[in-house]
Protein backbone atom coordinates (compact mmCIF):
# COMPACT_ATOMS: atom_id res chain seq x y z
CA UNK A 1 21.55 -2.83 -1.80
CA UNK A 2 20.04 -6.35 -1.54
CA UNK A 3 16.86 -6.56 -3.05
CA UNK A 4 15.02 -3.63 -1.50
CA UNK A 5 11.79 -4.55 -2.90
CA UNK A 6 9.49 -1.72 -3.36
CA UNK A 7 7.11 -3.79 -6.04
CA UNK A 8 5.08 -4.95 -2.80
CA UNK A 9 4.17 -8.22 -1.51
CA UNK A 10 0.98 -8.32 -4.11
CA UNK A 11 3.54 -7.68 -7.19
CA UNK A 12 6.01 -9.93 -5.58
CA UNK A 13 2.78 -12.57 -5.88
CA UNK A 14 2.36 -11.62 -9.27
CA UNK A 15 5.76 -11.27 -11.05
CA UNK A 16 6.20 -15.04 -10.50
CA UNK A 17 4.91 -17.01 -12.84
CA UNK A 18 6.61 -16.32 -16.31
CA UNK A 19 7.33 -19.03 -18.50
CA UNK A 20 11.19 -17.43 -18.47
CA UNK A 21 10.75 -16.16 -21.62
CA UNK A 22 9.74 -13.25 -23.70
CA UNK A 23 10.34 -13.04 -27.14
CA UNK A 24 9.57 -13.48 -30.93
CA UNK A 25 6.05 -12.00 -31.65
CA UNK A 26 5.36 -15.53 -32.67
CA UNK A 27 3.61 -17.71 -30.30
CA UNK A 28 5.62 -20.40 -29.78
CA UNK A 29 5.00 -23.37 -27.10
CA UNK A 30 8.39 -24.12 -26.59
CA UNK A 31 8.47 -21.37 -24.40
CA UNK A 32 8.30 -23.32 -21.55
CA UNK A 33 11.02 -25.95 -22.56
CA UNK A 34 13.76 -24.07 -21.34
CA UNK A 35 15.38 -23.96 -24.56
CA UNK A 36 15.86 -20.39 -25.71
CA UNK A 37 15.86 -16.83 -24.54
CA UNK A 38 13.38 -15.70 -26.87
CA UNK A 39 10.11 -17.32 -27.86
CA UNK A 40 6.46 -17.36 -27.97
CA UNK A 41 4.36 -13.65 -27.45
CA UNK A 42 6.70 -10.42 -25.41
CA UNK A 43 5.49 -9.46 -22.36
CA UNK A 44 4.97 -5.74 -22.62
CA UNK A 45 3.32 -4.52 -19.37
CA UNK A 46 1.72 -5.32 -16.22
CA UNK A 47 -0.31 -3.23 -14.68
CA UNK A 48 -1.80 -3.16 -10.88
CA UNK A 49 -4.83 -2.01 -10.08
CA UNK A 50 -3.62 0.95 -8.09
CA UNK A 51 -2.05 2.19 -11.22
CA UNK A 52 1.69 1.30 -10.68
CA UNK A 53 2.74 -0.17 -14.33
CA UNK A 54 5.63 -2.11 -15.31
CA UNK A 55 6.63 -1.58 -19.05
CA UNK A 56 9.00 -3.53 -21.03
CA UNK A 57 11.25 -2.68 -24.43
CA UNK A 58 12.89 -5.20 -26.64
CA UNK A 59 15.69 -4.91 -28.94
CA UNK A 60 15.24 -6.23 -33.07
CA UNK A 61 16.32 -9.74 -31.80
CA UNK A 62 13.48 -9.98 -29.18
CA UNK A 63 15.42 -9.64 -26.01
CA UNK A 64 14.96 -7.19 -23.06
CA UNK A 65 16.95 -4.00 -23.50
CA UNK A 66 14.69 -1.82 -21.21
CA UNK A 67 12.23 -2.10 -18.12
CA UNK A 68 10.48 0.40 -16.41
CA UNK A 69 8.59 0.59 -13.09
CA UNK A 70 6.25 3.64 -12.50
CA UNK A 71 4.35 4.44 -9.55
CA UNK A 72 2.99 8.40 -9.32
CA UNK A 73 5.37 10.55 -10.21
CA UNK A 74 8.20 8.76 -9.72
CA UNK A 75 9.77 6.05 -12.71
CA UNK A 76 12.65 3.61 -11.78
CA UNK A 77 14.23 1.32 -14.75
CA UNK A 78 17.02 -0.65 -16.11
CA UNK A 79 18.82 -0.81 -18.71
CA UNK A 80 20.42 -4.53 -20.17
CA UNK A 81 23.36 -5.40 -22.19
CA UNK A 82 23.73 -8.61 -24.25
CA UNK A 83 27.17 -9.67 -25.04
CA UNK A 84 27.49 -13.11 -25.80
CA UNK A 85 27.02 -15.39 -22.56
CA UNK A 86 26.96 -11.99 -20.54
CA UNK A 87 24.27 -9.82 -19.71
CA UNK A 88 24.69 -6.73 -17.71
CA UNK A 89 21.93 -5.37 -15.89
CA UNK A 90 21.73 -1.74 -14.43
CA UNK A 91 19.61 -0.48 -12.05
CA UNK A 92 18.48 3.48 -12.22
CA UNK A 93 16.71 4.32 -8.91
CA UNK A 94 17.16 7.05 -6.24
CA UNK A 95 19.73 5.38 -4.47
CA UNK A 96 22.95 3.43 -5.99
CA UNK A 97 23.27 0.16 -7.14
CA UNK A 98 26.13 -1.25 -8.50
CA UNK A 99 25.89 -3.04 -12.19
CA UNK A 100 25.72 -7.20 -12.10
CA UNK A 101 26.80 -9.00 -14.51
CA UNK A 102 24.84 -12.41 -15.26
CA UNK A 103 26.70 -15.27 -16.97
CA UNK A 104 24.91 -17.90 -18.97
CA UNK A 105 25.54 -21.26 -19.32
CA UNK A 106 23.51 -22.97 -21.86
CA UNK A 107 21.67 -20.19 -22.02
CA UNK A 108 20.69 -20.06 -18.21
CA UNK A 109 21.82 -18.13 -15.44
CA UNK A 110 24.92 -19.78 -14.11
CA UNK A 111 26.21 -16.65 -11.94
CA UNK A 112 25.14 -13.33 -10.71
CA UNK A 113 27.47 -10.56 -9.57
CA UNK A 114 26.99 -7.48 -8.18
CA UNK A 115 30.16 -6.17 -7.17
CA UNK A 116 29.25 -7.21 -3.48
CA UNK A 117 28.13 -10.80 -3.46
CA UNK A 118 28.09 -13.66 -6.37
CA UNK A 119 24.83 -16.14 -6.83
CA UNK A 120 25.39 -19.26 -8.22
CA UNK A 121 22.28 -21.46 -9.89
CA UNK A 122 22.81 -24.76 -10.15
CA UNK A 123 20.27 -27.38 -11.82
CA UNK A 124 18.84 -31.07 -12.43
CA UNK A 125 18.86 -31.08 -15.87
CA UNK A 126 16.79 -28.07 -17.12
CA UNK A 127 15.59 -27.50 -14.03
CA UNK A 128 16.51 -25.09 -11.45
CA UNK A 129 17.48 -27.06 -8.24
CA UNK A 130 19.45 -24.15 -6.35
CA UNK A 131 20.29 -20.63 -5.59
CA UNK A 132 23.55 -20.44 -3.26
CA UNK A 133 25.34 -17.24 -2.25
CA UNK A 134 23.60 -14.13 -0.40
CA UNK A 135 20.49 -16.52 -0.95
CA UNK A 136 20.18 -19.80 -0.78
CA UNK A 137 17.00 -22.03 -1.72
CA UNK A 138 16.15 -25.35 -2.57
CA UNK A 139 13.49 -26.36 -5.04
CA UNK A 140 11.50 -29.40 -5.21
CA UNK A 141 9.36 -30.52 -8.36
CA UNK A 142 6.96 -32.76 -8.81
CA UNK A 143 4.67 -33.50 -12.26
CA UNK A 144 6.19 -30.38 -14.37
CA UNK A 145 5.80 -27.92 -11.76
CA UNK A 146 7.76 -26.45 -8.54
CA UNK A 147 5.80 -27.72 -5.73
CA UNK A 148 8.05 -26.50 -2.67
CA UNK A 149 10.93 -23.42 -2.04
CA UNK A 150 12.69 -23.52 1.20
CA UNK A 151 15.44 -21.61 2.28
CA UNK A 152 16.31 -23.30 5.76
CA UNK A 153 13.73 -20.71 7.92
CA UNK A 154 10.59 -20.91 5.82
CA UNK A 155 8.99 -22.96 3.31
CA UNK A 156 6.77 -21.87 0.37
CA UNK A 157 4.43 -24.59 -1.08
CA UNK A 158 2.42 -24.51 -4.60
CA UNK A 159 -0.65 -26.03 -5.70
CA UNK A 160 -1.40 -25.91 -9.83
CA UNK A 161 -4.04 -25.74 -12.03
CA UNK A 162 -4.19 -28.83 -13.94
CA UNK A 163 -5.98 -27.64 -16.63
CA UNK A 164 -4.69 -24.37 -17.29
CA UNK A 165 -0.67 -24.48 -19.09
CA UNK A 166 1.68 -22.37 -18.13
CA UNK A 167 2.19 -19.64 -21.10
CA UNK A 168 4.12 -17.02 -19.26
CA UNK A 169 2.10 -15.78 -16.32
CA UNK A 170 4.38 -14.01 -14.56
CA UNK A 171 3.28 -15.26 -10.75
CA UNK A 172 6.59 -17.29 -10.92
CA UNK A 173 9.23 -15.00 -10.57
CA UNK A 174 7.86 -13.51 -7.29
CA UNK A 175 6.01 -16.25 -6.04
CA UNK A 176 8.91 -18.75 -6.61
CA UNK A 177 11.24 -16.55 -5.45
CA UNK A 178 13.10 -17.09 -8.72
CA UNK A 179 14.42 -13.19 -8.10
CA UNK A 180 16.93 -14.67 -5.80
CA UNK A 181 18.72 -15.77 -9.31
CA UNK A 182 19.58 -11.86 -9.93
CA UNK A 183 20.81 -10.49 -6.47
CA UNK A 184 19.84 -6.56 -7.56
CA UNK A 185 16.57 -4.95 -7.24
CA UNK A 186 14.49 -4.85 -10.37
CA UNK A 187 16.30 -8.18 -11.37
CA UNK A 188 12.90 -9.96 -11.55
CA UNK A 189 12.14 -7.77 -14.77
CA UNK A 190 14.74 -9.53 -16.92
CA UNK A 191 13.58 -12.93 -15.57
CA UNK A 192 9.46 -11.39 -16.34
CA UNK A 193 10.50 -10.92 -19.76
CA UNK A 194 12.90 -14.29 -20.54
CA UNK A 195 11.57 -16.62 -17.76
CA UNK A 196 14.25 -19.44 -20.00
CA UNK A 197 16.95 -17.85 -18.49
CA UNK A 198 16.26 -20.12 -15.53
CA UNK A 199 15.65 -23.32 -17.65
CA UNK A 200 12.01 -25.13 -18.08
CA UNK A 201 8.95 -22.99 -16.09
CA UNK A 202 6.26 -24.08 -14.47
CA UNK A 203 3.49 -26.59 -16.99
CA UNK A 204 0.82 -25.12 -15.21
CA UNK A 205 -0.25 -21.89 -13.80
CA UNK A 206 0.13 -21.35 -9.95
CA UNK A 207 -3.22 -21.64 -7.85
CA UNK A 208 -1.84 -21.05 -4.62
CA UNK A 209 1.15 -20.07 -2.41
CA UNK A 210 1.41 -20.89 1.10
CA UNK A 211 4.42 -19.39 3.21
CA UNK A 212 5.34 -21.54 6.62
CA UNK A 213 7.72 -20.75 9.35
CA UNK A 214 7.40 -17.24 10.37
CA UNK A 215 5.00 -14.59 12.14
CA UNK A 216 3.65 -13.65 9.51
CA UNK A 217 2.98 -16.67 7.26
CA UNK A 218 0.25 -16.02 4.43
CA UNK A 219 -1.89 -17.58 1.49
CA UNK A 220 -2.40 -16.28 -1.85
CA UNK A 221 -5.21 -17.90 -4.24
CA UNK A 222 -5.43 -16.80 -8.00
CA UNK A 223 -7.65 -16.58 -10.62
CA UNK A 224 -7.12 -16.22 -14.27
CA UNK A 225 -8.19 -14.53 -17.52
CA UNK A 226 -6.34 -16.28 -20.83
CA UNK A 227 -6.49 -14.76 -24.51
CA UNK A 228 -7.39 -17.25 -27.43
CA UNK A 229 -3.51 -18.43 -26.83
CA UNK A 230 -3.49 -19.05 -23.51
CA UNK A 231 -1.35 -15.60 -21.88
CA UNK A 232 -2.63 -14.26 -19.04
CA UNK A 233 -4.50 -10.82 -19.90
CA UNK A 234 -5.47 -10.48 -16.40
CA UNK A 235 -4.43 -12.10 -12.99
CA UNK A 236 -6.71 -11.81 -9.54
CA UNK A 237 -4.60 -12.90 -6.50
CA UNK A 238 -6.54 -12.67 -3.13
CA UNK A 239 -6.19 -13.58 0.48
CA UNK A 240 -7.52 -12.61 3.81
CA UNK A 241 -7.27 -8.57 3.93
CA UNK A 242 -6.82 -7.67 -0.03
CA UNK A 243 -7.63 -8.57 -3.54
CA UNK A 244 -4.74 -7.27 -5.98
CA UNK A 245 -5.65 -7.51 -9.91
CA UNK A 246 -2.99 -7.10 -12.69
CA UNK A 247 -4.02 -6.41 -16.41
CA UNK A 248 -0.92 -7.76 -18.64
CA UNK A 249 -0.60 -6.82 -22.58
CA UNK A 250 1.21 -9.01 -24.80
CA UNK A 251 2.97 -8.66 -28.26
């Protein structure tokens, strides 16, 4: 089942804008180089303000072997499998969804496939340039940071914070639609815990997103509240009928 999102279009705002990374308890500013799985301070939950939580678990070597998703009574997860330039992701939910295997190259996401469909990334460098496959989206950057995401119907543009560097915020993976990468549901969680595995992130943390080219086209502004290191402890995103607020806890 493609992507049946059930995080929301607030979490989808807010699972966006990690560093793709999540690692060593270190901090460690190479985090958003691009150049290695693990690095800098582990993401270990977000939380929304209506109480749905998002917890993560990490092997000895720092990488993701565990996320969960709880909202009520009910607890979704998956479970992920390092082997070599393979990782296997599997989603546990009420309905069935078949295993995908993600192969790295360079230690990013080359492929993605689920048994039904397989995504290819492609970059500029160390920067992501394309998703092709079930989804396909073109990103443009400009001064360190991706400034527009279309996909052929509608177009999603950024504005940054200049003076605020991007740690591992965890907008980006929703707001950037860097999901796409991983065509399974709770695929963003491995890319919210190593935001690397799609090359360099964002240099600055996302102000706003504007989506273009539908009926229901939208803007989400954000605010920010930084430890002494500069993660994200707590993220505000607002826009005409809601204000959404996500606590984060690092390691």
């Amino acid at each position: 089942m493609k992507q049946f999102r059930l995080l929301g279009m607030a979490l989808l705002a807010l699972i966006m804008s990690v560093g793709f990374v999540a690692c060593s308890s270190s901090d460690d500013d190479g985090n958003n180089g691009g150049g290695g799985i693990t690095s800098g301070k582990k993401l270990m939950s977000i939380t929304e303000d209506d109480g749905e939580t998002i917890s993560f678990v990490y092997g000895e070597d720092g990488k993701l072997t565990k996320a969960l998703r709880k909202t009520d009574n009910n607890t979704d997860y998956i479970d992920v499998a390092w082997n070599g330039n393979t990782i296997t992701l599997t989603t546990h939910a009420s309905w069935k969804e078949n295993p995908c295997s993600i192969t790295l190259k360079d230690g990013k996401i080359s492929t993605a496939d689920d048994g039904e469909s397989i995504q290819s990334t492609t970059y500029s460098g160390n920067f992501l340039a394309k998703t092709t496959g079930y989804y396909d989206k073109d990103y443009v950057w400009e001064n360190g940071n991706i400034t527009k995401v279309t996909d052929g119907e509608m177009a999603y543009t950024y504005t940054y914070y200049t003076d605020k560097a991007n740690k591992h915020s965890s907008i980006d993976i929703e707001d950037l639609r860097l999901y796409d990468a991983i065509p399974v549901e709770y695929g963003n969680l491995l890319l919210m815990a190593h935001p690397n595995l799609l090359g360099t992130s964002n240099k600055n943390l996302i102000k706003s997103v504007t989506r273009t080219g539908t009926s229901n086209d939208y803007t989400y502004n954000y605010t920010y509240e930084l430890d002494t290191d500069g993660y994200p402890t707590k993220i505000t995103e607002k826009n005409d009928s809601r204000t959404t607020i996500y606590t984060l806890t690092w390691e």
